[in-house]
N, C-alpha and C. Protein backbone atom coordinates (compact mmCIF):
# COMPACT_ATOMS: atom_id res chain seq x y z
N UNK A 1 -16.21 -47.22 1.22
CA UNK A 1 -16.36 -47.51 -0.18
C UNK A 1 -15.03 -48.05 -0.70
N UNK A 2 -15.05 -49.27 -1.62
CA UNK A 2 -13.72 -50.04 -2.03
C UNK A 2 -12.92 -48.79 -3.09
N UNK A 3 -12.04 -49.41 -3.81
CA UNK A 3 -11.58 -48.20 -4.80
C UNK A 3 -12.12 -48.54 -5.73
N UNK A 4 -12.61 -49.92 -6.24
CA UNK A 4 -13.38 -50.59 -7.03
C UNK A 4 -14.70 -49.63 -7.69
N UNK A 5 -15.05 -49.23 -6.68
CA UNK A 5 -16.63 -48.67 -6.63
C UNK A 5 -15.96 -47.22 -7.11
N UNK A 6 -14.86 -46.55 -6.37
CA UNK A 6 -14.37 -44.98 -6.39
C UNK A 6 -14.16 -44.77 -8.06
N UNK A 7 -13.29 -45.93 -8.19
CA UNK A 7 -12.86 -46.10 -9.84
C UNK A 7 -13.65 -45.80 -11.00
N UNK A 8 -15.02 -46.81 -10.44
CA UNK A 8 -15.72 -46.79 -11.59
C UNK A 8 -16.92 -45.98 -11.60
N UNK A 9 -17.09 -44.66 -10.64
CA UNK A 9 -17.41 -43.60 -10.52
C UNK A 9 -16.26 -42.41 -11.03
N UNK A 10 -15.23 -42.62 -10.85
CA UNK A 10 -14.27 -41.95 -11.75
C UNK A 10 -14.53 -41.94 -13.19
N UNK A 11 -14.79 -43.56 -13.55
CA UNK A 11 -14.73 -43.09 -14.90
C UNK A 11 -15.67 -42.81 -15.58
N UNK A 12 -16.75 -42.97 -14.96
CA UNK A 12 -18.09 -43.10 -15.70
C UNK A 12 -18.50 -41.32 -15.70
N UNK A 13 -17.94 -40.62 -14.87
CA UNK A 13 -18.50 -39.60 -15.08
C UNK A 13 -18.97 -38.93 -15.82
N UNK A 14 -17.97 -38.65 -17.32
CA UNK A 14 -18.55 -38.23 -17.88
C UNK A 14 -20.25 -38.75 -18.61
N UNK A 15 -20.40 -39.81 -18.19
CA UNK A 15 -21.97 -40.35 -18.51
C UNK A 15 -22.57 -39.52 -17.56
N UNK A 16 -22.13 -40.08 -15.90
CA UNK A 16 -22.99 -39.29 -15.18
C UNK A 16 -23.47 -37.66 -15.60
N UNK A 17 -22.29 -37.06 -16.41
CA UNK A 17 -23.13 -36.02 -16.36
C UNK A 17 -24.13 -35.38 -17.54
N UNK A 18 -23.54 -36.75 -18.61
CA UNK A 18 -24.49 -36.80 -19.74
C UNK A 18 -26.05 -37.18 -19.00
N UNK A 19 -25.99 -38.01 -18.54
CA UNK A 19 -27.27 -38.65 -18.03
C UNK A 19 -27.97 -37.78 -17.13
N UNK A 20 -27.09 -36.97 -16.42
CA UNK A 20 -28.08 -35.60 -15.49
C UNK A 20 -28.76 -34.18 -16.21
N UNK A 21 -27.73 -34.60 -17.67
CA UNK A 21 -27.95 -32.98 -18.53
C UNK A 21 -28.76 -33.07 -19.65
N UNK A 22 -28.87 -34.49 -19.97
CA UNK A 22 -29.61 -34.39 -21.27
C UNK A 22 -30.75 -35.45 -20.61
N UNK A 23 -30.96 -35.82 -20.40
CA UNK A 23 -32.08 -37.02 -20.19
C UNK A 23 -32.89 -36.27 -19.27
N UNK A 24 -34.37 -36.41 -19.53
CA UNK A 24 -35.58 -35.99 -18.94
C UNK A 24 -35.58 -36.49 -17.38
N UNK A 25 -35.97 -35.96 -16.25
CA UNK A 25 -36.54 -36.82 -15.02
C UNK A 25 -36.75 -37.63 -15.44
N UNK A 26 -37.71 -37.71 -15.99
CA UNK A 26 -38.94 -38.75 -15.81
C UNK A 26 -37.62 -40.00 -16.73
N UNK A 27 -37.21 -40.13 -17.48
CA UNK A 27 -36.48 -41.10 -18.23
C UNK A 27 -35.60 -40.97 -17.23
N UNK A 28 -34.59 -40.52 -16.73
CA UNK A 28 -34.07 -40.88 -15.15
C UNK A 28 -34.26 -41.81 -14.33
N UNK A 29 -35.50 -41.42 -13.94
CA UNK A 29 -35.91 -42.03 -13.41
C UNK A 29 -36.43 -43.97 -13.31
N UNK A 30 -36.17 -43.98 -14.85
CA UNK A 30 -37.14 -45.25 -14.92
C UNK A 30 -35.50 -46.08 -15.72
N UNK A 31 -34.39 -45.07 -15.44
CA UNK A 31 -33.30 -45.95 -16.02
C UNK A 31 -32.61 -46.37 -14.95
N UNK A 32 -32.43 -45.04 -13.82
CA UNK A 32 -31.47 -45.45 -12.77
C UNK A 32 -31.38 -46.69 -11.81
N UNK A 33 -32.68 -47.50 -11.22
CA UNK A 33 -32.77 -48.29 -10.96
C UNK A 33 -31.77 -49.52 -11.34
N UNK A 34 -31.52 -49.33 -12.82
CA UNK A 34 -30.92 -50.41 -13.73
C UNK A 34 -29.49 -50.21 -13.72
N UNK A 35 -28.95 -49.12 -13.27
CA UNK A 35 -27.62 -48.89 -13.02
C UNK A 35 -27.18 -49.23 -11.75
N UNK A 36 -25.89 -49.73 -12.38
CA UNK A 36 -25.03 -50.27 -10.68
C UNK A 36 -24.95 -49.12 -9.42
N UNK A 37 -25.15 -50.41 -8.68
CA UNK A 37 -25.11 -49.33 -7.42
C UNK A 37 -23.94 -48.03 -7.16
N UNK A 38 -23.12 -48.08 -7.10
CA UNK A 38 -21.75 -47.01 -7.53
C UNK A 38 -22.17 -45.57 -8.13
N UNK A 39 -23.13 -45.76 -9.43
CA UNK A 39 -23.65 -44.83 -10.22
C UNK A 39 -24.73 -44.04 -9.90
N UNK A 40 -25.53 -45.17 -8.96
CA UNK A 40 -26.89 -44.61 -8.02
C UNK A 40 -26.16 -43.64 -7.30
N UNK A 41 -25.24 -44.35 -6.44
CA UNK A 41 -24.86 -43.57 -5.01
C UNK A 41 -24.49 -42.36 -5.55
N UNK A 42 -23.58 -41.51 -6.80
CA UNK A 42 -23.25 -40.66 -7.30
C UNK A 42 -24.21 -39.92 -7.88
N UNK A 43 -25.23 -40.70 -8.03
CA UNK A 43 -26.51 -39.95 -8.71
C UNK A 43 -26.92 -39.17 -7.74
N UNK A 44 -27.42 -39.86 -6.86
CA UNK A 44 -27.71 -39.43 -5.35
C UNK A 44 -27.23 -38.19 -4.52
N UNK A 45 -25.52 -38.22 -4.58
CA UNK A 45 -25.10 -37.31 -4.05
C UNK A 45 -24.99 -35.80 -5.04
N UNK A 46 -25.21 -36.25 -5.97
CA UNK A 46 -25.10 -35.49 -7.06
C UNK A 46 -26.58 -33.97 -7.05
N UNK A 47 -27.80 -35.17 -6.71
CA UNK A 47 -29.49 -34.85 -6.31
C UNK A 47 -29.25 -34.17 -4.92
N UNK A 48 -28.66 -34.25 -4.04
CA UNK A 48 -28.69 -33.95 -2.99
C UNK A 48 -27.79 -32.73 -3.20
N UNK A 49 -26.85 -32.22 -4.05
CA UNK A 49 -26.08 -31.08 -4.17
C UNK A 49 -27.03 -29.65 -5.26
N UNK A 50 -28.32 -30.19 -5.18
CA UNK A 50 -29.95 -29.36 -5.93
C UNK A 50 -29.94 -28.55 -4.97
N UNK A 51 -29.68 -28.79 -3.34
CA UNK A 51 -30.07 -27.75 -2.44
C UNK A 51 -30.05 -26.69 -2.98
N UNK A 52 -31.09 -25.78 -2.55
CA UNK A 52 -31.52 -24.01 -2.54
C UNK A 52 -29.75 -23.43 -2.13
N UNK A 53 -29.51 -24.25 -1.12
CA UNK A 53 -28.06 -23.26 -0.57
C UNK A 53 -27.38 -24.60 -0.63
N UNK A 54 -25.86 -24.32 -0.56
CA UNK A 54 -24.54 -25.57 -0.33
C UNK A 54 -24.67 -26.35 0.64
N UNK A 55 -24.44 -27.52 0.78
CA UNK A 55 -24.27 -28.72 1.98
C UNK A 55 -23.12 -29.22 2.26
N UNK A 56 -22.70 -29.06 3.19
CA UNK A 56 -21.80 -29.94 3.82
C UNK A 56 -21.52 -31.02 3.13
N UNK A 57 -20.54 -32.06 3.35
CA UNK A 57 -20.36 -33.38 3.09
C UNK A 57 -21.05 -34.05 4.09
N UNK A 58 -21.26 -33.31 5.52
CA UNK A 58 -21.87 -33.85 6.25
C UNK A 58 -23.38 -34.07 6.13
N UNK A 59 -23.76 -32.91 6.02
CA UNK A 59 -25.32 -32.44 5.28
C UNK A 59 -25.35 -33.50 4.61
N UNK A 60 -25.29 -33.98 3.46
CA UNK A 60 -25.38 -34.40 2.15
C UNK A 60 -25.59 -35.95 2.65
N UNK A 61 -24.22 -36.46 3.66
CA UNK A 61 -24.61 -37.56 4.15
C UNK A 61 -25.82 -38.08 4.87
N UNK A 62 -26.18 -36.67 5.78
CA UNK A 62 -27.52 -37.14 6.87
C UNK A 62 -28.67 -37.38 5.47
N UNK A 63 -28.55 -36.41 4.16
CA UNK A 63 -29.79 -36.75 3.24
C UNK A 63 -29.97 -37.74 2.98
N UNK A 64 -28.76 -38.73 2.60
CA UNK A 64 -28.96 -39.91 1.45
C UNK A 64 -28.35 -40.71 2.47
N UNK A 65 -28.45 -40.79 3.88
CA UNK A 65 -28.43 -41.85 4.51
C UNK A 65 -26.78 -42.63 4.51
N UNK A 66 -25.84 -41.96 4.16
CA UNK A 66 -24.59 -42.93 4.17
C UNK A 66 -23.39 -42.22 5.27
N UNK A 67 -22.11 -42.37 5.17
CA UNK A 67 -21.65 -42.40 5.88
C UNK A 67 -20.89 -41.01 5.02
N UNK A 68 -20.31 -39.56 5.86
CA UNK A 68 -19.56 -38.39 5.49
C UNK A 68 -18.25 -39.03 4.57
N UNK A 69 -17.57 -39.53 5.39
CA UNK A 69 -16.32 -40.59 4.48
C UNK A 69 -16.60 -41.18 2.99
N UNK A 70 -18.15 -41.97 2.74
CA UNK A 70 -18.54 -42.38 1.74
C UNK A 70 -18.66 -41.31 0.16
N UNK A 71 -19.47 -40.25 1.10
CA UNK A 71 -19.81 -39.25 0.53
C UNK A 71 -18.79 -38.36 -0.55
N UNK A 72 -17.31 -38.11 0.88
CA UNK A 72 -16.18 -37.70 0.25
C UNK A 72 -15.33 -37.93 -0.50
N UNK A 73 -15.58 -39.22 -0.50
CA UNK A 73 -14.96 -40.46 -1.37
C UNK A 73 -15.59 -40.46 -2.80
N UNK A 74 -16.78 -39.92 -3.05
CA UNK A 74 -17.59 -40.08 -4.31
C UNK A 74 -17.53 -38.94 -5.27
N UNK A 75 -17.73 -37.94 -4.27
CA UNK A 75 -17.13 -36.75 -4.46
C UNK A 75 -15.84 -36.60 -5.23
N UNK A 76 -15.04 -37.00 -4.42
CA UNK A 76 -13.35 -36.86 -4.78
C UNK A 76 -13.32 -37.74 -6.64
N UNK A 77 -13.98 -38.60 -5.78
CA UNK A 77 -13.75 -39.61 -7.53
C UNK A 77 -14.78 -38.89 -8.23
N UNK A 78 -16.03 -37.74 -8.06
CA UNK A 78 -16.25 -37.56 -9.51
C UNK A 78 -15.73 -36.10 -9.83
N UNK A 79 -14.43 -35.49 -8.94
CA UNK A 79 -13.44 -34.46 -9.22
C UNK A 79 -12.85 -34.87 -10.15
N UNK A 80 -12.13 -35.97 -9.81
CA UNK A 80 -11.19 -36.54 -10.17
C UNK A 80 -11.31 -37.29 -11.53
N UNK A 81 -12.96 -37.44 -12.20
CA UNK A 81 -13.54 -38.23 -13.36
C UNK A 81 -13.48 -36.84 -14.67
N UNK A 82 -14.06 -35.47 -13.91
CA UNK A 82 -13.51 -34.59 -14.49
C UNK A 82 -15.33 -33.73 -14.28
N UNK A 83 -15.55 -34.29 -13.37
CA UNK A 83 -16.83 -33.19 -12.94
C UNK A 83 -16.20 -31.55 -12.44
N UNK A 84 -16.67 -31.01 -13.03
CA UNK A 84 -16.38 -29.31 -13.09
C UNK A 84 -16.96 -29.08 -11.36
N UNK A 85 -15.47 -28.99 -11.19
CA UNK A 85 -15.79 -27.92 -9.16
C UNK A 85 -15.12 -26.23 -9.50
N UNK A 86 -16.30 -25.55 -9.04
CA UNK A 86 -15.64 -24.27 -8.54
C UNK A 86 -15.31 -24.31 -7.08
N UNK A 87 -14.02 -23.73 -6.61
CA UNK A 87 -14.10 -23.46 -5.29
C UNK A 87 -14.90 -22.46 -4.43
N UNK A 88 -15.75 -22.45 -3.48
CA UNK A 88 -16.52 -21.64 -2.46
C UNK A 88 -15.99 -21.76 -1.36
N UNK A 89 -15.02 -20.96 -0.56
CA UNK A 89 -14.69 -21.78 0.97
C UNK A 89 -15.53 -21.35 1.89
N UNK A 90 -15.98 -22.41 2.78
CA UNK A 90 -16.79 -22.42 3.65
C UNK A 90 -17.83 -22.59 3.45
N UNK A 91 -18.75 -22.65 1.98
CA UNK A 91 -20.23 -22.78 1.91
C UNK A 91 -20.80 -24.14 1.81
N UNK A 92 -20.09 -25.12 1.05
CA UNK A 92 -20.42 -26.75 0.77
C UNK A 92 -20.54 -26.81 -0.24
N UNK A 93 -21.50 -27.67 -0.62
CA UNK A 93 -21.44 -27.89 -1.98
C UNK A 93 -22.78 -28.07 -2.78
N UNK A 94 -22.89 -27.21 -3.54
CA UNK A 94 -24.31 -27.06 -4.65
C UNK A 94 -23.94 -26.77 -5.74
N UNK A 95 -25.19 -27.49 -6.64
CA UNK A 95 -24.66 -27.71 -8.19
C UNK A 95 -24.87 -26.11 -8.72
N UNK A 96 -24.34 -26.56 -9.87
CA UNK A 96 -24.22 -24.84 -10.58
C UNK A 96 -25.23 -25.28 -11.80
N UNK A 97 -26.08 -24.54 -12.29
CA UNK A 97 -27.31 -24.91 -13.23
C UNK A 97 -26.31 -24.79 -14.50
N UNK A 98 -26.49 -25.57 -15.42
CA UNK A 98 -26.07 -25.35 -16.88
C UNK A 98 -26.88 -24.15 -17.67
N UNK A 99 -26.15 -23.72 -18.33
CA UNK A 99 -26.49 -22.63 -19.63
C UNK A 99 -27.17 -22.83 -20.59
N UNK A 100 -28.56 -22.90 -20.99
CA UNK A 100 -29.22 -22.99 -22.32
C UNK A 100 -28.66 -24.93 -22.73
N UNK A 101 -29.17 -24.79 -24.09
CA UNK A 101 -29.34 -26.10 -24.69
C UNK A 101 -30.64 -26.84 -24.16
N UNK A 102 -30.21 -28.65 -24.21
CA UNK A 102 -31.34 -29.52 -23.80
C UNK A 102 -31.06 -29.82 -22.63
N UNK A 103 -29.99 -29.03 -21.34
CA UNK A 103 -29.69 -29.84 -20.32
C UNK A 103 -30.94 -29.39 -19.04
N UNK A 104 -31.28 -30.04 -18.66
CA UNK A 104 -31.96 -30.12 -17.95
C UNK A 104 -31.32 -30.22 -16.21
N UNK A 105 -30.27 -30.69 -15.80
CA UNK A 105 -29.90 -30.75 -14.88
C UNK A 105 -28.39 -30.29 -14.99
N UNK A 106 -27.86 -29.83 -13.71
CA UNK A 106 -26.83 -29.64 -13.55
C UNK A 106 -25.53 -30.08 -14.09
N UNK A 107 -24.31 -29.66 -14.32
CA UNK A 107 -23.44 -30.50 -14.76
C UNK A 107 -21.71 -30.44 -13.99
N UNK A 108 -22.32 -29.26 -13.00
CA UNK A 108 -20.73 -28.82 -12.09
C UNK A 108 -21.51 -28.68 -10.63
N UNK A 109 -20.45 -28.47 -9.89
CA UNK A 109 -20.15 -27.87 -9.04
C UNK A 109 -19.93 -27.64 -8.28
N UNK A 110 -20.58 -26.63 -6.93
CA UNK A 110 -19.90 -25.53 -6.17
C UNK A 110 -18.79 -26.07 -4.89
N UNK A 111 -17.98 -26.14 -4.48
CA UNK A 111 -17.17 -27.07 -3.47
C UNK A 111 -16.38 -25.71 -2.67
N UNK A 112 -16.70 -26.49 -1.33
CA UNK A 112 -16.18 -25.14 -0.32
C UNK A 112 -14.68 -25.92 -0.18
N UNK A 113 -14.29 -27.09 -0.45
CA UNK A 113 -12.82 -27.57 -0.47
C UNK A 113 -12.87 -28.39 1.18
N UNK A 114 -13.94 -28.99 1.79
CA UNK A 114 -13.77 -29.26 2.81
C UNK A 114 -13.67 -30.64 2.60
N UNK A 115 -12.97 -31.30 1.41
CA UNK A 115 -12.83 -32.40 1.41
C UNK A 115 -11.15 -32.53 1.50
């Protein structure tokens, strides 16, 4: 992944996590398509961190088909955008459910630090 792409997953985050917490599936669904690829791929890894239990970076990669490096890279940039990580060592990584309100999806989380 360029830094191009890392960047502008950095900054967008805080949308990303407007767009995971307040917006319905179903309206999700029928927007993401329309977003740059960068935002998908973060969406993605983001959907794939729903697991019942934590995933790997590796895990996460075999889900959504890309490369562990890609993964960590998306990751790192949406740490770094200001997505809320708790540390877990050794478990991977699964989202932490938000508290009451209209959010509907996740907005942090769980990181065993194996990046």
């Amino acid at each position: 992944m360029n830094k191009t792409s890392t960047d502008k997953i950095k900054l967008a985050t805080p949308f990303l996590i407007w767009f995971r917490c307040y917006l319905s599936i179903d309206l999700q669904a029928q927007v993401r398509p329309h977003l740059e690829r960068p935002y998908q791929l973060a969406l993605n890894i983001l959907d794939s961190c729903e697991a019942s239990r934590p995933l790997s970076v590796r895990e996460i990669a075999e889900r959504i088909g890309m490369s562990p490096e890609t993964v960590r890279q998306v990751l790192l940039a949406l740490k770094e955008g200001g997505m809320p990580f708790a540390t877990c060592p050794g478990q991977g990584w699964q989202s932490v459910r938000a508290e009451g309100g209209l959010k509907t999806r996740s907005n942090s989380l769980v990181s065993s630090g194996e990046l």
